[in-house]
C-alpha atoms as a PDB file:
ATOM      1  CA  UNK A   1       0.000   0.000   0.000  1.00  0.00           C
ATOM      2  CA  UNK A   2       2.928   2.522   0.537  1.00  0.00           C
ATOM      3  CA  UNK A   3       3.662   1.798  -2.952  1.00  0.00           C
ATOM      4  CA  UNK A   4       0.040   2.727  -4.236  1.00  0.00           C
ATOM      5  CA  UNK A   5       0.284   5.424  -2.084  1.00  0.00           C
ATOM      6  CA  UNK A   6       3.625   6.882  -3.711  1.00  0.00           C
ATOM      7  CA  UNK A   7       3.080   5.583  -7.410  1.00  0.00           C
ATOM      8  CA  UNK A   8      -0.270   6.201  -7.777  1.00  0.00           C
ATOM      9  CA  UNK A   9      -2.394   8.496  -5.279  1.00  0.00           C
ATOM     10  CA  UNK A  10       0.729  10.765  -3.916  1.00  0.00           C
ATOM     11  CA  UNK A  11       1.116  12.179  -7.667  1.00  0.00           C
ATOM     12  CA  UNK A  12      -2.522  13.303  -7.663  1.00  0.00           C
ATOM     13  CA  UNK A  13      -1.948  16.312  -4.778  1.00  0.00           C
ATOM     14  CA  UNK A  14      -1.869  19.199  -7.426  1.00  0.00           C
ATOM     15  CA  UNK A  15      -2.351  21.692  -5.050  1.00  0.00           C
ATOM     16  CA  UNK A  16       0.555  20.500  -2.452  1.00  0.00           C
ATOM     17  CA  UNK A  17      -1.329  20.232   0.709  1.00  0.00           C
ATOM     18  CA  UNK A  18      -0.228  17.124   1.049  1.00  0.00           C
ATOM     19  CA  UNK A  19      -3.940  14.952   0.632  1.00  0.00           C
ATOM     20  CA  UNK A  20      -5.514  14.153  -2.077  1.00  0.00           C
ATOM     21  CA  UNK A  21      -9.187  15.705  -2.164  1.00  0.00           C
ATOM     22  CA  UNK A  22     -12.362  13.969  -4.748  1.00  0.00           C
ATOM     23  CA  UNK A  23     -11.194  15.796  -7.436  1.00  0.00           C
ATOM     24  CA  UNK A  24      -7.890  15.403  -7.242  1.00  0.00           C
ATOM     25  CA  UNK A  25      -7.935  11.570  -7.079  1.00  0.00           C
ATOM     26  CA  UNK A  26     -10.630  11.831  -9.700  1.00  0.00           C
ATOM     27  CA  UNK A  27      -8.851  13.503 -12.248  1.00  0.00           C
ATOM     28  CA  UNK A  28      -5.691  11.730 -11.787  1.00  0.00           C
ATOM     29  CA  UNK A  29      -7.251   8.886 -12.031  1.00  0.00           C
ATOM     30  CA  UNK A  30      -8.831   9.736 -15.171  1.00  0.00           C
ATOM     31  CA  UNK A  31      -5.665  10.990 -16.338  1.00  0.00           C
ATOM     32  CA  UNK A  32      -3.398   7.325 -15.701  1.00  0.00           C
ATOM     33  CA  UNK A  33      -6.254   4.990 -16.543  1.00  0.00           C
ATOM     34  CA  UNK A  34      -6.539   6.343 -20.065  1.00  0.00           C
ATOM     35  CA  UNK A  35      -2.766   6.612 -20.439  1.00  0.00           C
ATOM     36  CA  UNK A  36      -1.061   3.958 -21.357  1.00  0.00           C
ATOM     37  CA  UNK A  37       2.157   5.758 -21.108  1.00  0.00           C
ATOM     38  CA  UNK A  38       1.361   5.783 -17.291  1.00  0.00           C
ATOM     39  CA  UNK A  39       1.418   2.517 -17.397  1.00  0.00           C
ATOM     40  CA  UNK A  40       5.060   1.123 -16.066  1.00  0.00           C
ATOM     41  CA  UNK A  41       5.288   4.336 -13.989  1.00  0.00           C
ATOM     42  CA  UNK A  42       2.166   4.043 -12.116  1.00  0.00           C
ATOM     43  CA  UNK A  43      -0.023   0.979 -12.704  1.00  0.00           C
ATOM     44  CA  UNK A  44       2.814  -1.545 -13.238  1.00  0.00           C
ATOM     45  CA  UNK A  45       4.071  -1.460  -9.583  1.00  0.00           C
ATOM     46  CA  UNK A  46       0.734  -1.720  -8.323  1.00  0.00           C
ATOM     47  CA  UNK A  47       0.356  -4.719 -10.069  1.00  0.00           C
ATOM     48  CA  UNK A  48       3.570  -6.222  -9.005  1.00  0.00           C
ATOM     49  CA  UNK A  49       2.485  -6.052  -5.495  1.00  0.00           C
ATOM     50  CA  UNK A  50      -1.019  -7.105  -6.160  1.00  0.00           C
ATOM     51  CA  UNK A  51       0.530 -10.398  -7.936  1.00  0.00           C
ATOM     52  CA  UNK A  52       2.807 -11.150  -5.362  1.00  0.00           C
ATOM     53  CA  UNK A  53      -0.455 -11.144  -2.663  1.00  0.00           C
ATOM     54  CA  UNK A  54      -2.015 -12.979  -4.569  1.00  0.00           C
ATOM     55  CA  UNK A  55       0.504 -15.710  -5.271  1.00  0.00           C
ATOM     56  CA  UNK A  56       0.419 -17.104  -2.282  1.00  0.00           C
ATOM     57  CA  UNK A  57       3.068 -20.197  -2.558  1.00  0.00           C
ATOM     58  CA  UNK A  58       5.655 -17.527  -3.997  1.00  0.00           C
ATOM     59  CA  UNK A  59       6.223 -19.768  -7.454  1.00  0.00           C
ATOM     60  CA  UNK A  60       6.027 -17.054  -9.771  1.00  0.00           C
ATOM     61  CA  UNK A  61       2.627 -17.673 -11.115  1.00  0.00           C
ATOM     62  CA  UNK A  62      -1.219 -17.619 -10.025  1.00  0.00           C
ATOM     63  CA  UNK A  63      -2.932 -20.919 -10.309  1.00  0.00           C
ATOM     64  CA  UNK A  64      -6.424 -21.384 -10.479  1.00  0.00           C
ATOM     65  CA  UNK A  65      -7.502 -21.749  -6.623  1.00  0.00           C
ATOM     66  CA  UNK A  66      -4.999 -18.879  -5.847  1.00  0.00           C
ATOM     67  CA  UNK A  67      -6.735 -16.778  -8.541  1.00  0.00           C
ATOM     68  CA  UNK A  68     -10.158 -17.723  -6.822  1.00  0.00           C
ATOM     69  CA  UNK A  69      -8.710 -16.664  -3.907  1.00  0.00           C
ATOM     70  CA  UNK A  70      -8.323 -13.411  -5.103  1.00  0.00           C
ATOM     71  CA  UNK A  71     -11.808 -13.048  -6.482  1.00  0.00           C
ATOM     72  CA  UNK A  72     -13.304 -14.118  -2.819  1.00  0.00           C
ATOM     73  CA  UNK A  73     -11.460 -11.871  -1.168  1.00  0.00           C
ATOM     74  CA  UNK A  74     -11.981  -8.569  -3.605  1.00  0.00           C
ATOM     75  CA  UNK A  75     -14.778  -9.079  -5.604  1.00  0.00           C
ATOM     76  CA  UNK A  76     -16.822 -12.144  -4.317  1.00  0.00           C
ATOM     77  CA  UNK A  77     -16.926 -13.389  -7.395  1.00  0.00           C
ATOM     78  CA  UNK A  78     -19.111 -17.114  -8.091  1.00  0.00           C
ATOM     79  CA  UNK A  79     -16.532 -20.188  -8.613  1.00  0.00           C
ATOM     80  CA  UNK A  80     -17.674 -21.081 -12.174  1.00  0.00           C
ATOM     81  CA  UNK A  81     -17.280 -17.127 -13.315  1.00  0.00           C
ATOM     82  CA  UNK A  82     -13.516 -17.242 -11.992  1.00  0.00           C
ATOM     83  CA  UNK A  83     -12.869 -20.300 -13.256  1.00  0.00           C
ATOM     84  CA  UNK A  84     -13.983 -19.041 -16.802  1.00  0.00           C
ATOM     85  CA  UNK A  85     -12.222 -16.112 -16.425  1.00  0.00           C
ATOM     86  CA  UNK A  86      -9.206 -17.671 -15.468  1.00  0.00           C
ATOM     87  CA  UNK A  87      -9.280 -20.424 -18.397  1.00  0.00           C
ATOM     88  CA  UNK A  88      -9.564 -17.046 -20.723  1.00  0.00           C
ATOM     89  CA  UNK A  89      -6.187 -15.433 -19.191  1.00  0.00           C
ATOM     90  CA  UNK A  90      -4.268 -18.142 -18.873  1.00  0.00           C
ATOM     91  CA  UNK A  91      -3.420 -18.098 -22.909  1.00  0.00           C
ATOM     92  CA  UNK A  92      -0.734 -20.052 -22.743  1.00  0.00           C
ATOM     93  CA  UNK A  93      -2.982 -22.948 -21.787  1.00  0.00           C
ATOM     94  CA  UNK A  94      -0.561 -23.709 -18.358  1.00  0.00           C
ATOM     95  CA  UNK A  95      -3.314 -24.010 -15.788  1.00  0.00           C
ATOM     96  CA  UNK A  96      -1.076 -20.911 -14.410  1.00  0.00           C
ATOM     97  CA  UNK A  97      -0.892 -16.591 -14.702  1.00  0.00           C
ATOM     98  CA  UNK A  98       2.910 -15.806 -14.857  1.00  0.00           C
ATOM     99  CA  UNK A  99       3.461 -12.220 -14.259  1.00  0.00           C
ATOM    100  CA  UNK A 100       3.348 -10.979 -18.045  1.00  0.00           C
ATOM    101  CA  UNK A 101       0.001 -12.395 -18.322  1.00  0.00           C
ATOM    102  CA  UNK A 102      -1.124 -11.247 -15.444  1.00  0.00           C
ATOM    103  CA  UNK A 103       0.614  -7.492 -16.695  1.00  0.00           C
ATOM    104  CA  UNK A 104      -1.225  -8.319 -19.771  1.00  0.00           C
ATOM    105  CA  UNK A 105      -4.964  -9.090 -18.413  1.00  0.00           C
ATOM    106  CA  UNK A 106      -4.478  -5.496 -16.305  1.00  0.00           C
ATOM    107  CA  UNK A 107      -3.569  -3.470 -19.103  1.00  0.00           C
ATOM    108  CA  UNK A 108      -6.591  -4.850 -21.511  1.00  0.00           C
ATOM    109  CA  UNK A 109      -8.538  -4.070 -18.576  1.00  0.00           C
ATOM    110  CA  UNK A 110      -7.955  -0.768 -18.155  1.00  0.00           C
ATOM    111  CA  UNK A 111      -6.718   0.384 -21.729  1.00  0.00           C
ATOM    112  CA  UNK A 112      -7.988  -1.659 -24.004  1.00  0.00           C
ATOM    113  CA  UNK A 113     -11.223  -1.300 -26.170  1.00  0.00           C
ATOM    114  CA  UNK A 114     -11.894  -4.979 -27.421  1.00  0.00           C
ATOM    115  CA  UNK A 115     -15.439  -5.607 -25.940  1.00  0.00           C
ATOM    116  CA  UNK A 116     -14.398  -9.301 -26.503  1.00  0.00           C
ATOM    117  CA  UNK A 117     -11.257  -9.413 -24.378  1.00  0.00           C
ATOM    118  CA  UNK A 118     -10.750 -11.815 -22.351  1.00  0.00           C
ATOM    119  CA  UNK A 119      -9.555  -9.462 -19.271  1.00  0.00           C
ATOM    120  CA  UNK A 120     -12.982  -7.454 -19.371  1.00  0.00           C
ATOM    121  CA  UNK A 121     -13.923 -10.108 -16.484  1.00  0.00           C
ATOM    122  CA  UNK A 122     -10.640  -9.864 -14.770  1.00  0.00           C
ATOM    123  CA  UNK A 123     -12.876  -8.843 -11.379  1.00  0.00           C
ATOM    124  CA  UNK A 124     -16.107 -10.665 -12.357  1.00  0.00           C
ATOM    125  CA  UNK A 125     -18.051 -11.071 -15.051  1.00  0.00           C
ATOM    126  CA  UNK A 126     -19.792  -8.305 -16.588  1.00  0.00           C
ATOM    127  CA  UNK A 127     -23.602  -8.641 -18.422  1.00  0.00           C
ATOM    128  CA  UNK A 128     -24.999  -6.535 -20.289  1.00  0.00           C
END
């Protein structure tokens, strides 16, 4: 979280007052989450951290129970969603998320603009 805090919601106090107020943290985030440029500066860090919580054994890669895991703990996401979801990001076919795939999924999320991507469920399932 101290890395969130310095990557991503520190860099938001425009004003210098040392917090972040609504609009601040609005607009920043605005500003890095339709950036890609932002990216390995602000996001990728994040996401570093995030992977290493959630791989939980410390093998380098998020297998399917760790990746449920995940989705209990955040999003309380149903079993047979996650499991869907995972089958989709795992693209390599491993039964495992290494980190780039993981990177990958995260940046589709946020950046991309494929309504068919695979990492448009990457915290649950979304209908229409």
């Amino acid at each position: 979280m101290d890395g969130f805090w310095t990557n991503v919601i520190a860099p938001k106090d425009q004003d210098g007052d040392g917090k972040v107020d609504l609009r601040e943290k609005t607009e920043g985030f605005r500003r890095v989450l339709t950036d890609p440029a932002l990216y390995p500066e602000q996001i990728e860090p994040v996401t570093n951290c995030f992977f290493d919580l959630v791989d939980l054994n410390g093998d380098g890669k998020i297998d399917q129970a760790e990746f449920q895991q995940m989705f209990d703990s955040v999003v309380g996401v149903p079993g047979e969603d996650c499991a869907a979801v995972f089958t989709a990001l795992d693209r390599d076919g491993s039964g495992a998320l290494d980190r780039a795939e993981f990177h990958q999924a995260v940046t589709e999320f946020f950046y991309g603009n494929d309504p068919n991507a695979p990492a448009n469920h990457l915290f649950g399932r979304v209908v229409g």
